[in-house]
PDB file of N, CA and C in Angstrom:
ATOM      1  N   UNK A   1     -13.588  11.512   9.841  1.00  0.00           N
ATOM      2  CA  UNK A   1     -12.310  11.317  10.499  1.00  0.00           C
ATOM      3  C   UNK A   1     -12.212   9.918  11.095  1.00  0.00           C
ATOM      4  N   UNK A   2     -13.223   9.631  11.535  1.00  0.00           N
ATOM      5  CA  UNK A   2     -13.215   8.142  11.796  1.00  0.00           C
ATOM      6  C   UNK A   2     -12.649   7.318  11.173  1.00  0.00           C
ATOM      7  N   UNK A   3     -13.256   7.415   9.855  1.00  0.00           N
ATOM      8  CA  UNK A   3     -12.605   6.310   8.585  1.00  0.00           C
ATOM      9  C   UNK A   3     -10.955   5.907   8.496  1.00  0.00           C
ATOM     10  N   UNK A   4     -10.658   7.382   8.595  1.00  0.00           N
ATOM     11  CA  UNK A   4      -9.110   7.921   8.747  1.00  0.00           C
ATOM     12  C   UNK A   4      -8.295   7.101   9.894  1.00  0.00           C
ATOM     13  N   UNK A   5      -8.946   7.248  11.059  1.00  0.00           N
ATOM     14  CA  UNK A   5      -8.423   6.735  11.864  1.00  0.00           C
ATOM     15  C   UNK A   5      -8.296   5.335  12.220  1.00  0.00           C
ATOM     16  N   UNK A   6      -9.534   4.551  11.991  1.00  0.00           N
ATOM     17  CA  UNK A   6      -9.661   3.429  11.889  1.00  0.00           C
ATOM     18  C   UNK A   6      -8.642   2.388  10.303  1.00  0.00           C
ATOM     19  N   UNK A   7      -8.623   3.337   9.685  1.00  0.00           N
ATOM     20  CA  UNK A   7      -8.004   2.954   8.616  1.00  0.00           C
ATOM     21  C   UNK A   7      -6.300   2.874   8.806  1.00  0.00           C
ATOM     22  N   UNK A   8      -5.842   3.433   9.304  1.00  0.00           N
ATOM     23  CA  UNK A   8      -4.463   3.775  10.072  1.00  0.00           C
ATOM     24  C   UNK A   8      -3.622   2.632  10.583  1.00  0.00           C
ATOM     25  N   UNK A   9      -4.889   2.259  11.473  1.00  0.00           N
ATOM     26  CA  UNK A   9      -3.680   1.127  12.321  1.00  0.00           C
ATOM     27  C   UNK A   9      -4.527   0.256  12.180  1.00  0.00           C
ATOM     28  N   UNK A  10      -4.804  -0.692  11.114  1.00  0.00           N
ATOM     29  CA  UNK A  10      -4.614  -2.060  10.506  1.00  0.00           C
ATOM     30  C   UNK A  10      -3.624  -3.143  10.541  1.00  0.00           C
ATOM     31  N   UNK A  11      -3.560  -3.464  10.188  1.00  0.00           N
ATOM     32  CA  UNK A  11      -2.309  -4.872  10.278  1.00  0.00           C
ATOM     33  C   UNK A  11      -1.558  -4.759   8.937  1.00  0.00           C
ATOM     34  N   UNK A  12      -0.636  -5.348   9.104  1.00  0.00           N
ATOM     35  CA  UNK A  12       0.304  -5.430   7.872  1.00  0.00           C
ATOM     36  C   UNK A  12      -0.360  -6.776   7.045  1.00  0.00           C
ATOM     37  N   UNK A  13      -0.728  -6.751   5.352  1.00  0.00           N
ATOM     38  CA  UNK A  13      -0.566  -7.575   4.570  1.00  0.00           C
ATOM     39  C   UNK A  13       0.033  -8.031   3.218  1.00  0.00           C
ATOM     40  N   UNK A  14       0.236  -8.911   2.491  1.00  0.00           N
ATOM     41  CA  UNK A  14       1.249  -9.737   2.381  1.00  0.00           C
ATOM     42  C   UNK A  14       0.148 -10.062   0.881  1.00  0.00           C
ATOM     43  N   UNK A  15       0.866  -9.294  -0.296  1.00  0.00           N
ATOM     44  CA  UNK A  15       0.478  -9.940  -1.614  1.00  0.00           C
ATOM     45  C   UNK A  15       1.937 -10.536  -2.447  1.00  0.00           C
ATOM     46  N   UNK A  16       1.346 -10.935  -3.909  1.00  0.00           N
ATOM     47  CA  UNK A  16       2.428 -11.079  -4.756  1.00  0.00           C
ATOM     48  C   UNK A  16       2.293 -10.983  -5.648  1.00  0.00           C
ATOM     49  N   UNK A  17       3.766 -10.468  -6.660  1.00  0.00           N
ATOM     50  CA  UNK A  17       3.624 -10.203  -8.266  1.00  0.00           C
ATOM     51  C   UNK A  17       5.008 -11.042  -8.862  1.00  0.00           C
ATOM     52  N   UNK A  18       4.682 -10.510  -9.758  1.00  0.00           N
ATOM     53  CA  UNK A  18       6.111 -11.956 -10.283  1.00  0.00           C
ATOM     54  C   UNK A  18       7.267 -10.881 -11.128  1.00  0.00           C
ATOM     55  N   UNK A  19       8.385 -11.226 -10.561  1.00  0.00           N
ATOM     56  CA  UNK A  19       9.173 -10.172 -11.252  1.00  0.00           C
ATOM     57  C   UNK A  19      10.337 -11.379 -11.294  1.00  0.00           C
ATOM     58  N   UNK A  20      11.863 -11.140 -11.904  1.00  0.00           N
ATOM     59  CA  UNK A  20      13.312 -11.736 -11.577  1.00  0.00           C
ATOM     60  C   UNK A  20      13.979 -10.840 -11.127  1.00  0.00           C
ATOM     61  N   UNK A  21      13.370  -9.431 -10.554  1.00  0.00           N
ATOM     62  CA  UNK A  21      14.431  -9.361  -9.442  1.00  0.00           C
ATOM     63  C   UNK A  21      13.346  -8.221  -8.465  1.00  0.00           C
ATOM     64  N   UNK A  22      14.503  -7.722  -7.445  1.00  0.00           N
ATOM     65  CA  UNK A  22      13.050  -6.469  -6.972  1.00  0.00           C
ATOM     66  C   UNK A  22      12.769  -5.657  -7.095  1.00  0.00           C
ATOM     67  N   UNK A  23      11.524  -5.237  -7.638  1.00  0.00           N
ATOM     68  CA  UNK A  23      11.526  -4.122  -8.106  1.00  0.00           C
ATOM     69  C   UNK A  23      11.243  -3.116  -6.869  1.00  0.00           C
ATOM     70  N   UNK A  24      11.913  -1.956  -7.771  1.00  0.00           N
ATOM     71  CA  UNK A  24      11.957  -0.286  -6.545  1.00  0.00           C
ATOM     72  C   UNK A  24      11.204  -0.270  -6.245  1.00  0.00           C
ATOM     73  N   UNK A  25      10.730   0.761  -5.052  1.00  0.00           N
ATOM     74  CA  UNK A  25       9.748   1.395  -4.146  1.00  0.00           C
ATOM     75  C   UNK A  25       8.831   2.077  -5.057  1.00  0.00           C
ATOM     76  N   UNK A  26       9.367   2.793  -5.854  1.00  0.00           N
ATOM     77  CA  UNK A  26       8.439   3.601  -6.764  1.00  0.00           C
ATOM     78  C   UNK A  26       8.051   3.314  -8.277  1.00  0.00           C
ATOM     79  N   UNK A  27       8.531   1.734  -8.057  1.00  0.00           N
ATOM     80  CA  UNK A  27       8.132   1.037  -9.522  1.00  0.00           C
ATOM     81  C   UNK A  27       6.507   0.772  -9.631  1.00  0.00           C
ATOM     82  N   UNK A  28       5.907   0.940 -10.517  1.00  0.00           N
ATOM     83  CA  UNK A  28       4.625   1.230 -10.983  1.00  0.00           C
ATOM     84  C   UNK A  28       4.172  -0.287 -10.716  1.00  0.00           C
ATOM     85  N   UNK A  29       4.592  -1.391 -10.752  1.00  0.00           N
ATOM     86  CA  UNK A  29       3.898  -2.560 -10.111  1.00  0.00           C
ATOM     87  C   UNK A  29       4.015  -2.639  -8.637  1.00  0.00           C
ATOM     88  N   UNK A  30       4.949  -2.396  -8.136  1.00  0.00           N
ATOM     89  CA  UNK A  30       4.903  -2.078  -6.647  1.00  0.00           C
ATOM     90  C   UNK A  30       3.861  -1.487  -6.210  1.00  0.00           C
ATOM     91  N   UNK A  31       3.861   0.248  -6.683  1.00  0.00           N
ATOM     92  CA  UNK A  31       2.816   0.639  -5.996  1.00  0.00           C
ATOM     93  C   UNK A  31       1.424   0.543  -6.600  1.00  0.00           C
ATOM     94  N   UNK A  32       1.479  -0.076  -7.242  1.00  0.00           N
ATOM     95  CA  UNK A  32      -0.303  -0.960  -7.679  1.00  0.00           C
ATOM     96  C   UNK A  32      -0.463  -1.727  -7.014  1.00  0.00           C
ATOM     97  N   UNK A  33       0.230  -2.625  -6.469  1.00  0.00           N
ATOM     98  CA  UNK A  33       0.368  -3.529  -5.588  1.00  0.00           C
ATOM     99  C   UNK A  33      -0.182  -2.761  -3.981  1.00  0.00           C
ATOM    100  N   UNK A  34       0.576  -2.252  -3.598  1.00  0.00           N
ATOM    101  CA  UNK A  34       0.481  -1.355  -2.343  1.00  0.00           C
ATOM    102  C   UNK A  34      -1.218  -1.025  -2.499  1.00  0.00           C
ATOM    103  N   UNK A  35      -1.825  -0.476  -3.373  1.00  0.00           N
ATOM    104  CA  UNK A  35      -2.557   0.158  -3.413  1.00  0.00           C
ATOM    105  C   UNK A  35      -3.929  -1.084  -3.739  1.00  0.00           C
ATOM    106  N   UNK A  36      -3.644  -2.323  -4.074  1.00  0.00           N
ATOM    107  CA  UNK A  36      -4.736  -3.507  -3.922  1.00  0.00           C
ATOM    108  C   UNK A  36      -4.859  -3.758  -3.529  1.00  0.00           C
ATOM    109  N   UNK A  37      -3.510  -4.193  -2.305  1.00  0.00           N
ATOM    110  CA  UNK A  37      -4.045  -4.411  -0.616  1.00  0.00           C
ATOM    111  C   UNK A  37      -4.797  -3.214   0.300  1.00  0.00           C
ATOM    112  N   UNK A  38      -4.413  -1.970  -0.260  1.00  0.00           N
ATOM    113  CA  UNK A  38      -5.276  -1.109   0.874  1.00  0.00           C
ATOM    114  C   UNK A  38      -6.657  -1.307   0.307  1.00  0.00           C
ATOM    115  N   UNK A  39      -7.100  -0.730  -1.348  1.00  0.00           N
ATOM    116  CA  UNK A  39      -8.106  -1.434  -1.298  1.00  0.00           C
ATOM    117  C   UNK A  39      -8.830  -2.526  -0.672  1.00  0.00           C
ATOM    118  N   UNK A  40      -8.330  -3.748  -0.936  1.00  0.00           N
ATOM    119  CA  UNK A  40      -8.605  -5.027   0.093  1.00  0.00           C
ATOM    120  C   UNK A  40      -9.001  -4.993   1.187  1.00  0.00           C
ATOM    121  N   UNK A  41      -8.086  -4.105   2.012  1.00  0.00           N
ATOM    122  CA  UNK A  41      -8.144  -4.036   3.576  1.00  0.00           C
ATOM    123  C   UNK A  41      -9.580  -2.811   3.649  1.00  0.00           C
ATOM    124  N   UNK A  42      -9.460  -2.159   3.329  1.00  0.00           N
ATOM    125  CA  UNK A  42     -10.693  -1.127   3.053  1.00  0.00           C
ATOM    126  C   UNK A  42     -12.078  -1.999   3.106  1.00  0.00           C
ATOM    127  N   UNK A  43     -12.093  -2.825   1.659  1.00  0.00           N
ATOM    128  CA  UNK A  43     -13.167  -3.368   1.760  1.00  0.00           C
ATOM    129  C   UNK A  43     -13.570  -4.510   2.900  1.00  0.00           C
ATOM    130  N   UNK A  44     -12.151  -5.142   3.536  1.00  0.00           N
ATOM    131  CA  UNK A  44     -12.718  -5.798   4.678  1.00  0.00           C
ATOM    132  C   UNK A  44     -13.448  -5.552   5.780  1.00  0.00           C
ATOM    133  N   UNK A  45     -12.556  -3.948   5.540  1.00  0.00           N
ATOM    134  CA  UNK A  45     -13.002  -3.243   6.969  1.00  0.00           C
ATOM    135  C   UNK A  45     -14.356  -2.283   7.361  1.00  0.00           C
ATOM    136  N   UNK A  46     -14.826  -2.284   5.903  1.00  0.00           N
ATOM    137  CA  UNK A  46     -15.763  -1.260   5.346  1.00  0.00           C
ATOM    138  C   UNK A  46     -16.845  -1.563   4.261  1.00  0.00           C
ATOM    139  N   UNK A  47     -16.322  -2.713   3.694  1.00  0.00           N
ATOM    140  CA  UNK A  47     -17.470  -2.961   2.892  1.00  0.00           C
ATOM    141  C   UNK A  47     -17.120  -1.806   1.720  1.00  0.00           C
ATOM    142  N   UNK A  48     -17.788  -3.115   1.009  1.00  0.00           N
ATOM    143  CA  UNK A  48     -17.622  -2.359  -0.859  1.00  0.00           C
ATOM    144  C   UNK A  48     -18.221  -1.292  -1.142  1.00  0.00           C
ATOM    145  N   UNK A  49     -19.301  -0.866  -0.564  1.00  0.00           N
ATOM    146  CA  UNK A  49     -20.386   0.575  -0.797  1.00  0.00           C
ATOM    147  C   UNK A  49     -19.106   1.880  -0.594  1.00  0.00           C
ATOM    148  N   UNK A  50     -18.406   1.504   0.728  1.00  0.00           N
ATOM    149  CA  UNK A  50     -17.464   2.819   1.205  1.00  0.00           C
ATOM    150  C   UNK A  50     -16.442   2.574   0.021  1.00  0.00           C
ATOM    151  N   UNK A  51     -15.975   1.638   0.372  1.00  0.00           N
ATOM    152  CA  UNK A  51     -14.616   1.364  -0.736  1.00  0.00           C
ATOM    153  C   UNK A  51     -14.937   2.038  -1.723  1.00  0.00           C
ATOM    154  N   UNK A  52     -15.790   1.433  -2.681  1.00  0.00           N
ATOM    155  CA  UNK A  52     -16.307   2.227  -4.346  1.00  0.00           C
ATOM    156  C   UNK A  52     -16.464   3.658  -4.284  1.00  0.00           C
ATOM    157  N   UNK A  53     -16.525   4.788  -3.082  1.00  0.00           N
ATOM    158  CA  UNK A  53     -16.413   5.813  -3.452  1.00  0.00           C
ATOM    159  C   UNK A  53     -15.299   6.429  -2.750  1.00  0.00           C
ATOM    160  N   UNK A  54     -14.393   5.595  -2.863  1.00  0.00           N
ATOM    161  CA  UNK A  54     -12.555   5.979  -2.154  1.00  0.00           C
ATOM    162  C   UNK A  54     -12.044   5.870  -3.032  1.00  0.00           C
ATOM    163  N   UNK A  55     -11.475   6.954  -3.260  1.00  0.00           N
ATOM    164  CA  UNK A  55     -10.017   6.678  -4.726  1.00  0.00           C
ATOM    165  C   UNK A  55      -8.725   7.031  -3.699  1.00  0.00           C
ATOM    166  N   UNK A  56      -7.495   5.909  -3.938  1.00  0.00           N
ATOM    167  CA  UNK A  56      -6.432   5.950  -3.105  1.00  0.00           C
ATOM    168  C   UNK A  56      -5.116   6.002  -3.817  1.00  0.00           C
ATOM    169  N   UNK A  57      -4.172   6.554  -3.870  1.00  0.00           N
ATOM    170  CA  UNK A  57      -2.829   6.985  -4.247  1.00  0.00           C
ATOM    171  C   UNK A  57      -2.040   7.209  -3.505  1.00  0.00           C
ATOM    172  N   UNK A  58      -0.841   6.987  -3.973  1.00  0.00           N
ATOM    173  CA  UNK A  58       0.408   6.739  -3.386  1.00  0.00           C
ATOM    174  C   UNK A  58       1.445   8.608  -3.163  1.00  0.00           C
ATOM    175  N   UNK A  59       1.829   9.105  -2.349  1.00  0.00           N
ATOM    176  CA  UNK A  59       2.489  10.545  -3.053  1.00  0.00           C
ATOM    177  C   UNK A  59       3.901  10.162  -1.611  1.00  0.00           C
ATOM    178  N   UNK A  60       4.592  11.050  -2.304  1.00  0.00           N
ATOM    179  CA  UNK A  60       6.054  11.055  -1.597  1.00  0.00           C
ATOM    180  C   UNK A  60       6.751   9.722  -1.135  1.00  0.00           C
ATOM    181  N   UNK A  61       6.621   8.691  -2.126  1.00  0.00           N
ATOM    182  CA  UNK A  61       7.316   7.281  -2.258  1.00  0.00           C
ATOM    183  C   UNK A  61       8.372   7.399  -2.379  1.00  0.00           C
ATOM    184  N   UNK A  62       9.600   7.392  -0.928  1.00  0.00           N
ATOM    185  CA  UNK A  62      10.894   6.933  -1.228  1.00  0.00           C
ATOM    186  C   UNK A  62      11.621   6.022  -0.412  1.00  0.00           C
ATOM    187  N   UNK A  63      12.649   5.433  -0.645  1.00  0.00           N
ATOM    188  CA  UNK A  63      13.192   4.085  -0.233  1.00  0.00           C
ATOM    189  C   UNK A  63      13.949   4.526   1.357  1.00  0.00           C
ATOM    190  N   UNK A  64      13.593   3.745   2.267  1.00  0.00           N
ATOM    191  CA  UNK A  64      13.967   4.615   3.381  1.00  0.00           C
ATOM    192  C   UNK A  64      15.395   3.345   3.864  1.00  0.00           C
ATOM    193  N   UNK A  65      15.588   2.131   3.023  1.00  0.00           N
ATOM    194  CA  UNK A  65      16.581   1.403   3.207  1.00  0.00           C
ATOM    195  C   UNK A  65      16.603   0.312   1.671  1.00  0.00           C
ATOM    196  N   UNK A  66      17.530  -0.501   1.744  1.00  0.00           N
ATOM    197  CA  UNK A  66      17.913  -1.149   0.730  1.00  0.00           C
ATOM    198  C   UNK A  66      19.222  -2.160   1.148  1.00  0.00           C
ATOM    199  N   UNK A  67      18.186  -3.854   1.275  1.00  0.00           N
ATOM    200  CA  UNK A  67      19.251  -4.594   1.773  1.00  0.00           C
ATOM    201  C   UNK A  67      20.480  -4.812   0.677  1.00  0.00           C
ATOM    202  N   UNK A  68      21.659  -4.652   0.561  1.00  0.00           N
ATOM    203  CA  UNK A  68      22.311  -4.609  -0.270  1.00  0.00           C
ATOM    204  C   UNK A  68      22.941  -5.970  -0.862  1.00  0.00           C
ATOM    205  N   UNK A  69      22.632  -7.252   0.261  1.00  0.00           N
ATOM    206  CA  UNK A  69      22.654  -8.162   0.105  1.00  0.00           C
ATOM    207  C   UNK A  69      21.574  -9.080  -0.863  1.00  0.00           C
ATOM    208  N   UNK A  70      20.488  -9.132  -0.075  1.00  0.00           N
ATOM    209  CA  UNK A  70      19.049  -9.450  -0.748  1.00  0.00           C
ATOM    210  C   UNK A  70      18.821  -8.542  -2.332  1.00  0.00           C
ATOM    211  N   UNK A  71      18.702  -7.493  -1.858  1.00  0.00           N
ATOM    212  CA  UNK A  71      17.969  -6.474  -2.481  1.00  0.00           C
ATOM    213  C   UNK A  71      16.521  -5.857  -2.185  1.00  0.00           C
ATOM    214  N   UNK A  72      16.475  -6.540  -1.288  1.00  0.00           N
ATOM    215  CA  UNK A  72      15.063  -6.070  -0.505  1.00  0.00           C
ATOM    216  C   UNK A  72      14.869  -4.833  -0.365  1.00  0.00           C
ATOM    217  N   UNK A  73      13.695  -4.085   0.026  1.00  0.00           N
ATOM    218  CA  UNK A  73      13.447  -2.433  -0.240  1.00  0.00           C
ATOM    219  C   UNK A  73      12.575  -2.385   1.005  1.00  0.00           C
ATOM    220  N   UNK A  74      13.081  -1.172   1.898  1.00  0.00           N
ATOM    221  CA  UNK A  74      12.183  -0.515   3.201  1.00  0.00           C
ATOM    222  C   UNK A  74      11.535   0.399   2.507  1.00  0.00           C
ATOM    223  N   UNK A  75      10.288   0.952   2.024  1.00  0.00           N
ATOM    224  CA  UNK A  75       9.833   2.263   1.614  1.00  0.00           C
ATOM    225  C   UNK A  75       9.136   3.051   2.537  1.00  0.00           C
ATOM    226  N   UNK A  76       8.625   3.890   2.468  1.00  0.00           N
ATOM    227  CA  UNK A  76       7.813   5.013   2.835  1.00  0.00           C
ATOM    228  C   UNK A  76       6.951   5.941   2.010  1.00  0.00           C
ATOM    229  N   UNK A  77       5.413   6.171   2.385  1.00  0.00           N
ATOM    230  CA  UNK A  77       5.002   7.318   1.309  1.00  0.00           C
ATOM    231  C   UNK A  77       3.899   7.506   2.248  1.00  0.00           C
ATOM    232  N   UNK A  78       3.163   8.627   1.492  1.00  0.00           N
ATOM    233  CA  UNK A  78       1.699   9.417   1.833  1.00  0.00           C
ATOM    234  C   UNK A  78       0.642   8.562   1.472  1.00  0.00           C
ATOM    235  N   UNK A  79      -0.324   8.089   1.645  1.00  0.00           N
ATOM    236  CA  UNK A  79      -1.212   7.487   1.557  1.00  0.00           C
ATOM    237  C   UNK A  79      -2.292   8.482   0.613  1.00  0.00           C
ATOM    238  N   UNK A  80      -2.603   8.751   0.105  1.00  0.00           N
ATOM    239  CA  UNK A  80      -3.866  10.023  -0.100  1.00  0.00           C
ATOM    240  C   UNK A  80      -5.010   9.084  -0.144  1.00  0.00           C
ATOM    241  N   UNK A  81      -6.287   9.891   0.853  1.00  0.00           N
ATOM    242  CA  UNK A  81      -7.546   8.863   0.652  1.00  0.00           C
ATOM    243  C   UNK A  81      -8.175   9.791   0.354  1.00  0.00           C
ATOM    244  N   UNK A  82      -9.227   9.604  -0.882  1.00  0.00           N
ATOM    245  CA  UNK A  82     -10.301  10.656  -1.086  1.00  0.00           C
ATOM    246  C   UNK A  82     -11.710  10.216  -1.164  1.00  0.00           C
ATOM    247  N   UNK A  83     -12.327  10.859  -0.653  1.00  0.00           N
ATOM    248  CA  UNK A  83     -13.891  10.183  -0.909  1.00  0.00           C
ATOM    249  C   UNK A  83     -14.642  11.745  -1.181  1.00  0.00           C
ATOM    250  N   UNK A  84     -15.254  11.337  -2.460  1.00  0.00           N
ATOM    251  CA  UNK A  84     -16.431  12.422  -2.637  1.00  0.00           C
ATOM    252  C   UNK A  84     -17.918  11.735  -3.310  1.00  0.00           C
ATOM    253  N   UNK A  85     -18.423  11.729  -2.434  1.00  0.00           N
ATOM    254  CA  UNK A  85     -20.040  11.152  -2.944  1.00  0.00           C
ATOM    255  C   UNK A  85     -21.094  12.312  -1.841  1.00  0.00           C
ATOM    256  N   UNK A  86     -21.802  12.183  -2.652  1.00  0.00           N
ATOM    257  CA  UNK A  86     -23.357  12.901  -1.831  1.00  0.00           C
ATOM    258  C   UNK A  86     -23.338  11.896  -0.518  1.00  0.00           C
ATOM    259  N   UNK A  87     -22.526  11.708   0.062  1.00  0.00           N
ATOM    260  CA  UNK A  87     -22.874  10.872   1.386  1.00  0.00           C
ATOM    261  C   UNK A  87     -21.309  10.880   2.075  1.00  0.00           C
ATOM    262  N   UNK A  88     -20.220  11.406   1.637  1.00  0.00           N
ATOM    263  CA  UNK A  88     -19.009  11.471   2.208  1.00  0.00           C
ATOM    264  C   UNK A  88     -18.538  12.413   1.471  1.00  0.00           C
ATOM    265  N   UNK A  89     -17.806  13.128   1.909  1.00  0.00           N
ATOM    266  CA  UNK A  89     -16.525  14.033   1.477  1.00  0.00           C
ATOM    267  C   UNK A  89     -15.976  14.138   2.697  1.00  0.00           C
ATOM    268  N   UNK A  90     -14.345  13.689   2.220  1.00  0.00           N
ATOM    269  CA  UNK A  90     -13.182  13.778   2.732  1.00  0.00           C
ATOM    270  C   UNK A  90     -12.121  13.478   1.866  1.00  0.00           C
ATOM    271  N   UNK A  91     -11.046  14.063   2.247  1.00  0.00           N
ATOM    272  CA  UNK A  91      -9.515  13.860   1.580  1.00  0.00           C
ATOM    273  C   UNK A  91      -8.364  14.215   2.641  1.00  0.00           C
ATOM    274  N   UNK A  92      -7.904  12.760   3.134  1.00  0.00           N
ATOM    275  CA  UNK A  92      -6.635  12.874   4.353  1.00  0.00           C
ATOM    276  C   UNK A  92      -5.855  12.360   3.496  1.00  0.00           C
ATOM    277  N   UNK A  93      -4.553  11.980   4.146  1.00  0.00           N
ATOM    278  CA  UNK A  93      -3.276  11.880   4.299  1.00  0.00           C
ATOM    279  C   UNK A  93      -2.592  10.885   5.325  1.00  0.00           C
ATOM    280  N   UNK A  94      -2.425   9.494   4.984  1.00  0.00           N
ATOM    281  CA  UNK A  94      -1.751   8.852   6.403  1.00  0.00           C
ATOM    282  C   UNK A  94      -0.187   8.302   6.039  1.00  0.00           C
ATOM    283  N   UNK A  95       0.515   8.571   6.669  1.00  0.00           N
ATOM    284  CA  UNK A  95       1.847   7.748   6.249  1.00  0.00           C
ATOM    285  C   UNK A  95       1.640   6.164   6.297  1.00  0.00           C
ATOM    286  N   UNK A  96       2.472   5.508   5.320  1.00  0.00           N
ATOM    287  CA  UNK A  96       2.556   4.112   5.416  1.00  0.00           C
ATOM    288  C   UNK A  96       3.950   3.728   4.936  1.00  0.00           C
ATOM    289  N   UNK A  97       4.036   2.209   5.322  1.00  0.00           N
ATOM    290  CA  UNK A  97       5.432   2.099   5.102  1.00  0.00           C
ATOM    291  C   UNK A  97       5.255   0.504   4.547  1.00  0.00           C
ATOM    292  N   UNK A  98       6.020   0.394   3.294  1.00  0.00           N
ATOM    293  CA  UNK A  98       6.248  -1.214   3.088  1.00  0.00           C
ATOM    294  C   UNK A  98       7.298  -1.680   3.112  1.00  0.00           C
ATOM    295  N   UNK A  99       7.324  -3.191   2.596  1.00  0.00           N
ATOM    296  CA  UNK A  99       8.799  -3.880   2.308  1.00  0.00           C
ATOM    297  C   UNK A  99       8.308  -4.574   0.861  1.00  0.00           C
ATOM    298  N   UNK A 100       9.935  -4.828   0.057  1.00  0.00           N
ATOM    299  CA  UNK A 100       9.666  -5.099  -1.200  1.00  0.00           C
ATOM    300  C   UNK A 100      10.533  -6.358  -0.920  1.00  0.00           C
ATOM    301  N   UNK A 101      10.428  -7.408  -1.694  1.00  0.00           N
ATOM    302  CA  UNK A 101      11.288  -8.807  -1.202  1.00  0.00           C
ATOM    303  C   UNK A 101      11.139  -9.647  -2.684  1.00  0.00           C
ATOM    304  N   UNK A 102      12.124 -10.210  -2.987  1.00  0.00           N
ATOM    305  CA  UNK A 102      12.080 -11.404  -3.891  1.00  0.00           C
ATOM    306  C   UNK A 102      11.897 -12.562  -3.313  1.00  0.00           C
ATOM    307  N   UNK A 103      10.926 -13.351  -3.857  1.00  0.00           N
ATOM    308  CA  UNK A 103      11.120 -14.865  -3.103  1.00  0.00           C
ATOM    309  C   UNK A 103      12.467 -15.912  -3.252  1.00  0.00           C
ATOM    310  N   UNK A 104      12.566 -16.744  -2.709  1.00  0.00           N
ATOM    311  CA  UNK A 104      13.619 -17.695  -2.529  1.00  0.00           C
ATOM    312  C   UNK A 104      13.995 -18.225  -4.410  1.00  0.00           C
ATOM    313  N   UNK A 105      12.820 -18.329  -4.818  1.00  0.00           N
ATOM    314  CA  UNK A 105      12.481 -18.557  -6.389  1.00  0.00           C
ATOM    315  C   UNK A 105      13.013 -17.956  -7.387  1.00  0.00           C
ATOM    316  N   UNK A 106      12.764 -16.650  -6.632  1.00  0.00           N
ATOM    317  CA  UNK A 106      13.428 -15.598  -7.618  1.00  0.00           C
ATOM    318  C   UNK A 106      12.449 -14.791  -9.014  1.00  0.00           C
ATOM    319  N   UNK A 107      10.992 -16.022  -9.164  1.00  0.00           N
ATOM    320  CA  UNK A 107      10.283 -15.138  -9.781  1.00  0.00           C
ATOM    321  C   UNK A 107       9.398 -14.542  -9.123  1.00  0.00           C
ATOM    322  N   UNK A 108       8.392 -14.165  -8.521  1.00  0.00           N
ATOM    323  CA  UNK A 108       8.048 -13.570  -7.265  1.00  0.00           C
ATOM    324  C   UNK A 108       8.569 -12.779  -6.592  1.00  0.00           C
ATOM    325  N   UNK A 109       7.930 -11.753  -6.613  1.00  0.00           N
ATOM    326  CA  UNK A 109       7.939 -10.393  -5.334  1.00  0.00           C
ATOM    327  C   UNK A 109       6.821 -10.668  -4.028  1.00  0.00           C
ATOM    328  N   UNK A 110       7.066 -10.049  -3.201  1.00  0.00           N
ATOM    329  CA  UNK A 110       6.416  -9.894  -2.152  1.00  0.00           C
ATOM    330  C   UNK A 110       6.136  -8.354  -1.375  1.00  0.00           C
ATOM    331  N   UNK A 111       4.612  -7.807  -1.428  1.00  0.00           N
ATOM    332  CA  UNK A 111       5.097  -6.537  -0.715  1.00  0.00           C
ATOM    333  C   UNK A 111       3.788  -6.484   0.713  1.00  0.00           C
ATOM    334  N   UNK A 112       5.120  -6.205   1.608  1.00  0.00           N
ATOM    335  CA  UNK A 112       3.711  -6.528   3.072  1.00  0.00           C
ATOM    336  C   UNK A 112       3.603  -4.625   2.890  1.00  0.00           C
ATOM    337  N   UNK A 113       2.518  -4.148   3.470  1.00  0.00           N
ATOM    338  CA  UNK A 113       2.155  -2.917   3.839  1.00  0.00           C
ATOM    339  C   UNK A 113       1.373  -2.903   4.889  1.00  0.00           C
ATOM    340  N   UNK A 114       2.967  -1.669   5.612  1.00  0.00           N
ATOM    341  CA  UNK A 114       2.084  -1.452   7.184  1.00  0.00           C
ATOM    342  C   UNK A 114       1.551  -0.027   7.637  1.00  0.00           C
ATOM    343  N   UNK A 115       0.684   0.246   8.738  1.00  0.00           N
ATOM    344  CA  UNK A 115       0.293   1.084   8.880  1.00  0.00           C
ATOM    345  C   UNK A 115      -1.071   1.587   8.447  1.00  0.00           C
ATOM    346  N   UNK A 116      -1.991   0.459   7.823  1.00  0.00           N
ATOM    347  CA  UNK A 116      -3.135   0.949   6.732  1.00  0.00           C
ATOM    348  C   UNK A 116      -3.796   1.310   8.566  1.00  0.00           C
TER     349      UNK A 116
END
C-alpha cells in the first residue's frame, strides 16, 4: 500500500508526440504517452527492479472538458497498477487526470499527467 500511496501524489509531467492536431483522450498515442511518463516517474521514484515488475493501464478514460477554441483536452481515468512477482503482489486503482495540447507549431502534442 505504500507504493500506492506514494505513487499518488507525484508531480505533474510534461512529454511529447507529434501529431497536426490533438489527439483525444482515449487516442491510443495519448494514452501510451500517459502511461511512459508514469512509467518514468515510477522508475524515478522506485528504481527499475520495482518498475519491471509493474504492468500499468489506463481504464475509464473520458474527456472531462474540451477547449473549443484550442482544442485542448481535460481527461480523466483509472490508473490500474499491478505487480505480481515472488516479492510483491498487489493490484490498486488511483485516479489521474491529464491535459492534451497542440503546440504553437502545430506538429507536436503535449500531455502533462497529474496525480501519479
Amino acid at each position: 500500500m505504500k507504493f500506492f500511496a506514494v505513487l499518488t501524489i507525484s508531480a505533474s509531467l510534461l512529454f511529447v508526440g507529434c501529431s497536426s492536431e490533438v489527439p483525444d483522450c482515449n487516442d491510443s498515442e495519448t494514452k501510451d504517452l500517459v502511461l511512459e511518463i508514469t512509467y518514468d516517474e515510477l522508475i524515478d521514484r522506485f528504481g527499475p527492479e520495482l518498475a519491471n515488475i509493474t504492468e500499468l493501464s489506463l481504464e475509464a478514460v473520458r474527456t472531462t472538458d474540451t477547449n473549443k477554441r484550442t482544442g485542448n483536452h481535460s481527461c480523466a481515468a483509472d490508473l490500474r497498477i499491478k505487480q505480481d512477482s515472488h516479492l510483491r503482489k498487489q493490484n490498486s486503482t488511483a485516479p489521474i487526470t491529464y491535459t492534451v495540447e497542440l503546440a504553437n507549431d502545430g506538429d507536436d502534442f503535449y500531455v502533462t499527467v497529474y496525480g501519479l
